[in-house]
Protein backbone atom coordinates (compact mmCIF):
# COMPACT_ATOMS: atom_id res chain seq x y z
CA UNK A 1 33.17 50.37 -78.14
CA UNK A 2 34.37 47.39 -76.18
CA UNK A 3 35.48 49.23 -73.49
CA UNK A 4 31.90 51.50 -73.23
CA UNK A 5 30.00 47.85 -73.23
CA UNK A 6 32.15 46.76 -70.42
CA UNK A 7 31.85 49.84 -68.38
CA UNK A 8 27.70 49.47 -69.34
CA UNK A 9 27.15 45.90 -67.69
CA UNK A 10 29.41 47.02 -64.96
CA UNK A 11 27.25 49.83 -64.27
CA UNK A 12 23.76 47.47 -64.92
CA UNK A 13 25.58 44.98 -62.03
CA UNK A 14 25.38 47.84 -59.92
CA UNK A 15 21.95 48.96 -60.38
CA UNK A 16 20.56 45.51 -60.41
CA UNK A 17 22.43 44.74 -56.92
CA UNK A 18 20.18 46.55 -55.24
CA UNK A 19 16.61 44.78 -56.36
CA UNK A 20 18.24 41.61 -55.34
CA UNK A 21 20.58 40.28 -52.30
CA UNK A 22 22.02 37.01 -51.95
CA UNK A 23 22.56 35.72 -48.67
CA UNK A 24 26.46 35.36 -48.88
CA UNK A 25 28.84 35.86 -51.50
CA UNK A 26 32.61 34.85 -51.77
CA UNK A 27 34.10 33.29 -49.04
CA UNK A 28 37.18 31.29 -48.34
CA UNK A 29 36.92 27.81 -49.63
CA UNK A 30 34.48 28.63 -52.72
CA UNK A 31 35.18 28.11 -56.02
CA UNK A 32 33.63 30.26 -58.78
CA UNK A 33 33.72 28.76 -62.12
CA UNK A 34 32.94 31.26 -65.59
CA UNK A 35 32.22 30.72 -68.90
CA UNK A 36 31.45 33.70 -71.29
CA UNK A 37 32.62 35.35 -74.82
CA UNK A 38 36.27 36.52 -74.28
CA UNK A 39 37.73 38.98 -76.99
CA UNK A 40 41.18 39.75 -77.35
CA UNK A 41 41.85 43.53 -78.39
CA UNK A 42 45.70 44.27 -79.14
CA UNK A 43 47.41 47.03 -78.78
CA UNK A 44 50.40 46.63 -81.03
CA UNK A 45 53.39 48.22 -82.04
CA UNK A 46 56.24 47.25 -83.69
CA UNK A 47 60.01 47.29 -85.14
CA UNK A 48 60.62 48.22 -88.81
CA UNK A 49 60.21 45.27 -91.04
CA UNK A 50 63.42 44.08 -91.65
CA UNK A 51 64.89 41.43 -94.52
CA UNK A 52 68.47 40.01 -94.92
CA UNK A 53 68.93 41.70 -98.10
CA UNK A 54 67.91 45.33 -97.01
CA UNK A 55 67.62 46.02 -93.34
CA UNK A 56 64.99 47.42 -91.51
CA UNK A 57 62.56 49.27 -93.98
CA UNK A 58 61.79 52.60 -92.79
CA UNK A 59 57.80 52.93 -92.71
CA UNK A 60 57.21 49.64 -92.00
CA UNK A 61 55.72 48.19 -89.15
CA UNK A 62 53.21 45.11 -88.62
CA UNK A 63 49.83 44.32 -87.04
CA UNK A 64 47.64 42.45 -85.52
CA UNK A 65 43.73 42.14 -85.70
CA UNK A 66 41.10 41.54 -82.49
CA UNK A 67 38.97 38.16 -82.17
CA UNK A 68 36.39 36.65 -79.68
CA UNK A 69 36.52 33.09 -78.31
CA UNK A 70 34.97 31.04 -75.53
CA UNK A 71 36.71 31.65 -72.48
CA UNK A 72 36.50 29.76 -69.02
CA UNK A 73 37.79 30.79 -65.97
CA UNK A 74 38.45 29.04 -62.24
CA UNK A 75 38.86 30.84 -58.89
CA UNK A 76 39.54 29.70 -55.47
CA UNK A 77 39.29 31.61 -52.78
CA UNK A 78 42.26 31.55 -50.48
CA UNK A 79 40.55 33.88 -48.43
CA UNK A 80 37.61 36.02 -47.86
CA UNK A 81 39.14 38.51 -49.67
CA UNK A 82 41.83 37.05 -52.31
CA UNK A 83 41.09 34.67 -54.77
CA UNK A 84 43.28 32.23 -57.42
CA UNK A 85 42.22 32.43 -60.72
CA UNK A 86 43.12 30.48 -64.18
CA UNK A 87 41.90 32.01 -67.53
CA UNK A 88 41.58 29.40 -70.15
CA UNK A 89 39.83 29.67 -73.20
CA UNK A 90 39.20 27.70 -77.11
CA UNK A 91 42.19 29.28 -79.16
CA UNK A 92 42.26 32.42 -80.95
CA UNK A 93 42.67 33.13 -84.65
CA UNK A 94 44.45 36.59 -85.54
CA UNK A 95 44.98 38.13 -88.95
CA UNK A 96 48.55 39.57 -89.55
CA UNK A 97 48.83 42.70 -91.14
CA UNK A 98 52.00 44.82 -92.65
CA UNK A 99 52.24 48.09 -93.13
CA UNK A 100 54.17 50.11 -95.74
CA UNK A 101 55.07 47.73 -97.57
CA UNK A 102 53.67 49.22 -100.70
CA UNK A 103 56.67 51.84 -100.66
CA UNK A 104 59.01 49.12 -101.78
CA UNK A 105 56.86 48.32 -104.57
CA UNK A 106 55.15 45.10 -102.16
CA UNK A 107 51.91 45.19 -102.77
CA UNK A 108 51.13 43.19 -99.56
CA UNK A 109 49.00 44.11 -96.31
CA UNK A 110 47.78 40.68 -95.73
CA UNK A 111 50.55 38.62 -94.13
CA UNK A 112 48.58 36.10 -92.75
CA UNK A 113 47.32 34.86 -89.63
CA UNK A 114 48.47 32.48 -86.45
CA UNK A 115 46.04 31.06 -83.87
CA UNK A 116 47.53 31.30 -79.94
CA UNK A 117 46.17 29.74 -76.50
CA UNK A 118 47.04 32.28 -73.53
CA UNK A 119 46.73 30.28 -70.20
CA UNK A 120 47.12 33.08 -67.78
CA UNK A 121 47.41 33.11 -63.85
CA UNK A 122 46.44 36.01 -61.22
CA UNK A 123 46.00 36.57 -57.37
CA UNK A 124 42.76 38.84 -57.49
CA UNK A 125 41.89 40.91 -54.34
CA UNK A 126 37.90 41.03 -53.97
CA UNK A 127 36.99 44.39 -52.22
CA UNK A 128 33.71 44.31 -49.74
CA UNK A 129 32.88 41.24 -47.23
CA UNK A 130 31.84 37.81 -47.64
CA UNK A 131 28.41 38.80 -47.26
CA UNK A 132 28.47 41.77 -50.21
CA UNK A 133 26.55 41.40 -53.16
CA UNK A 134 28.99 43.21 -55.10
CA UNK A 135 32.11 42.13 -55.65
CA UNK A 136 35.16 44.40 -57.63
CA UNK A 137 38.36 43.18 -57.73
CA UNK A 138 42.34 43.67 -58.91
CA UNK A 139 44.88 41.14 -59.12
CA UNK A 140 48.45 40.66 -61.26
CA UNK A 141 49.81 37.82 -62.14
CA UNK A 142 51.63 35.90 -65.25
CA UNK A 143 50.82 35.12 -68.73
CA UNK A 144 51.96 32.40 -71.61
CA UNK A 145 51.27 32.50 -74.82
CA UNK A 146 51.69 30.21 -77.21
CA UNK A 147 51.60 30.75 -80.94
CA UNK A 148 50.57 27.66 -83.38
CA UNK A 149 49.09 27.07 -86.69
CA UNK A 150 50.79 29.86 -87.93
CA UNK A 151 49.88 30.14 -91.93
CA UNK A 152 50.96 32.95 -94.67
CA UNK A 153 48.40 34.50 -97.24
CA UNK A 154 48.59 34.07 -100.56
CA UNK A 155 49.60 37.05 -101.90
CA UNK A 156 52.90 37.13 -98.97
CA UNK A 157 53.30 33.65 -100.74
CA UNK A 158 53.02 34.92 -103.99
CA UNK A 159 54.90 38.91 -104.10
CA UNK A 160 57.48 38.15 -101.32
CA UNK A 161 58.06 34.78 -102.14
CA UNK A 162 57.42 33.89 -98.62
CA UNK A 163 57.45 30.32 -96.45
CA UNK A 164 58.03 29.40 -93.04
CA UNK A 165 56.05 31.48 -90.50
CA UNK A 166 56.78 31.35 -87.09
CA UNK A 167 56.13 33.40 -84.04
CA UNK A 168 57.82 32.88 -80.82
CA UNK A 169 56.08 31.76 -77.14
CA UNK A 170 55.60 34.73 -75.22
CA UNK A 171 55.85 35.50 -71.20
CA UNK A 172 54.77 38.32 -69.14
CA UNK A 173 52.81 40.24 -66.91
CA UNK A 174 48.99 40.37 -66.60
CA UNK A 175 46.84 42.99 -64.62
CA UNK A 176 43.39 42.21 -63.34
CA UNK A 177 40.23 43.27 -62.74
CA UNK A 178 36.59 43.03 -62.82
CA UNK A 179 33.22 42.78 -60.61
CA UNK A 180 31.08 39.70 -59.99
CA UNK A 181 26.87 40.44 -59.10
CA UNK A 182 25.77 37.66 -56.95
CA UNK A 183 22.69 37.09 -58.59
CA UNK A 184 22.07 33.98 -55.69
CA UNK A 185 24.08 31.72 -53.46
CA UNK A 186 25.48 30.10 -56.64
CA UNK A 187 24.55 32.29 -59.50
CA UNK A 188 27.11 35.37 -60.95
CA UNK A 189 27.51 37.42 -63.42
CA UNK A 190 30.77 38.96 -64.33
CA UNK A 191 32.25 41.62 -66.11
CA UNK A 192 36.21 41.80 -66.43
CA UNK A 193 39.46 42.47 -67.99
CA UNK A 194 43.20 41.95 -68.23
CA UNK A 195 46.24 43.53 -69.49
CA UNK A 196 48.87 41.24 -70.70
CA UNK A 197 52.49 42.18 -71.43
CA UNK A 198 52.85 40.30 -74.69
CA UNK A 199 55.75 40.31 -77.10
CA UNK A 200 57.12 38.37 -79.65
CA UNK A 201 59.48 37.87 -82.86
CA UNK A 202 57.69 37.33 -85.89
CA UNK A 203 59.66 35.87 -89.04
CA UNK A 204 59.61 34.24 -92.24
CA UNK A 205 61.78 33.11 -95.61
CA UNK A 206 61.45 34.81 -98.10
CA UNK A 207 62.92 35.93 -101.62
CA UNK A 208 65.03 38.70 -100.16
CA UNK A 209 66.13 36.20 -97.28
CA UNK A 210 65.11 36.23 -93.47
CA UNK A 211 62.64 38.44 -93.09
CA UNK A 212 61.77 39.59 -89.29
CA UNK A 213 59.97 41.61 -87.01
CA UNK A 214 59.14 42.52 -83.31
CA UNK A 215 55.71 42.95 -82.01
CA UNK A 216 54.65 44.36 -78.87
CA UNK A 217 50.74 42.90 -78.72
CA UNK A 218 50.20 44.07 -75.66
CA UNK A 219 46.39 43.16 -76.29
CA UNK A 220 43.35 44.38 -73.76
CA UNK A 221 41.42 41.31 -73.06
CA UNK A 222 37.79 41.73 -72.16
CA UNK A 223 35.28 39.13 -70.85
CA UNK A 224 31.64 38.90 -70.12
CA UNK A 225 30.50 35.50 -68.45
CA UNK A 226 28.24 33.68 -66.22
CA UNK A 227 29.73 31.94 -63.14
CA UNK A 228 28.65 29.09 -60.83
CA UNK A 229 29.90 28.86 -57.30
CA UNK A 230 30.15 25.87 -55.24
């Protein structure tokens, strides 16, 4: 669904570019500032669930639910064509899920949740000229996240005897892209996405000792904002 509303106001950018023109779009020197709803969409997979008194428990695994935040965005353009951009955004919240649990006689899905910031960096290359109203782009760059407020449910409290959360900081890779409609000389609107390379070590105390797992998040990040260039 996400990914079939992004490809809609894509599309609607298109269509509308046509009714109106602006006189000049991106251009070296500018910078383009966004603000929109950002939601972060993983795409996890993980190790077996693993505890110092057992090993890794075959069927288990862990998860990781979606959430939308206020995200903000800066580009400068370098160039005509490439632009410098820094996603920020309010943090996110996710729930923490594990699976099979239940096979060990756990009767525990709910793990918890963490919030993270993700401050990530790309060099975006805008297709077209400075004078297209259209604007699609690609870029790669680098992501960190950092995990915080991480906080266990009650029931991981109360069946695994559990305390001590963490998650570890995360670097890695993050693909670009998107499409900015000029709607004036200083008025966008922008549709986008990134795919960050995001993995961490999850772990906890608990009555059967250390308890552990790695995550691949991996998440799909998709954004729809309003920009201002000057």
């Amino acid at each position: 669904m996400k990914k079939t509303l992004l490809a809609t106001a894509v599309a609607s950018a298109a269509v509308l570019s046509g009714i109106s023109q602006p006189a000049l779009s991106h251009e070296a020197g500018d910078w383009i500032f966004r603000v929109g709803a950002v939601n972060v969409d993983p795409d996890a997979s993980s190790s077996l669930i693993s505890t110092a008194a057992t090993g890794a428990l075959p069927g288990t695994g862990a998860d990781v639910a979606d959430n939308t935040q206020l995200g903000l965005n800066l580009v400068y353009m370098y160039s005509d064509n490439i632009g410098i951009e820094v996603l920020a955004a309010t943090p996110f919240e996710h729930d923490l899920k594990a699976e099979g649990l239940g096979a060990y006689n756990f009767d525990v899905t709910d793990l918890g949740s963490t919030k993270h910031l993700p401050p990530t960096v790309t060099a975006n290359y805008f297709f077209g000229t400075a004078d297209s109203a259209i604007r699609p782009y690609l870029g790669v760059g680098v992501n960190y996240t950092t995990f915080f407020s991480e906080d266990l449910s009650s029931s991981a409290r109360s069946v695994l005897g559990a305390s001590g959360l963490e998650l570890d900081d995360s670097w890695g890779l993050a693909w670009r892209g998107g499409i900015d409609w000029e709607i004036n000389d200083n008025w966008l609107i922008n549709a986008s996405f990134w795919r960050i390379d995001l993995e961490t070590d999850a772990s906890f105390d608990s009555a059967l000792g250390g308890v552990k797992a790695n995550v691949d998040v991996d998440p799909w990040v998709y954004m729809i904002s309003l920009g201002y260039k000057f």
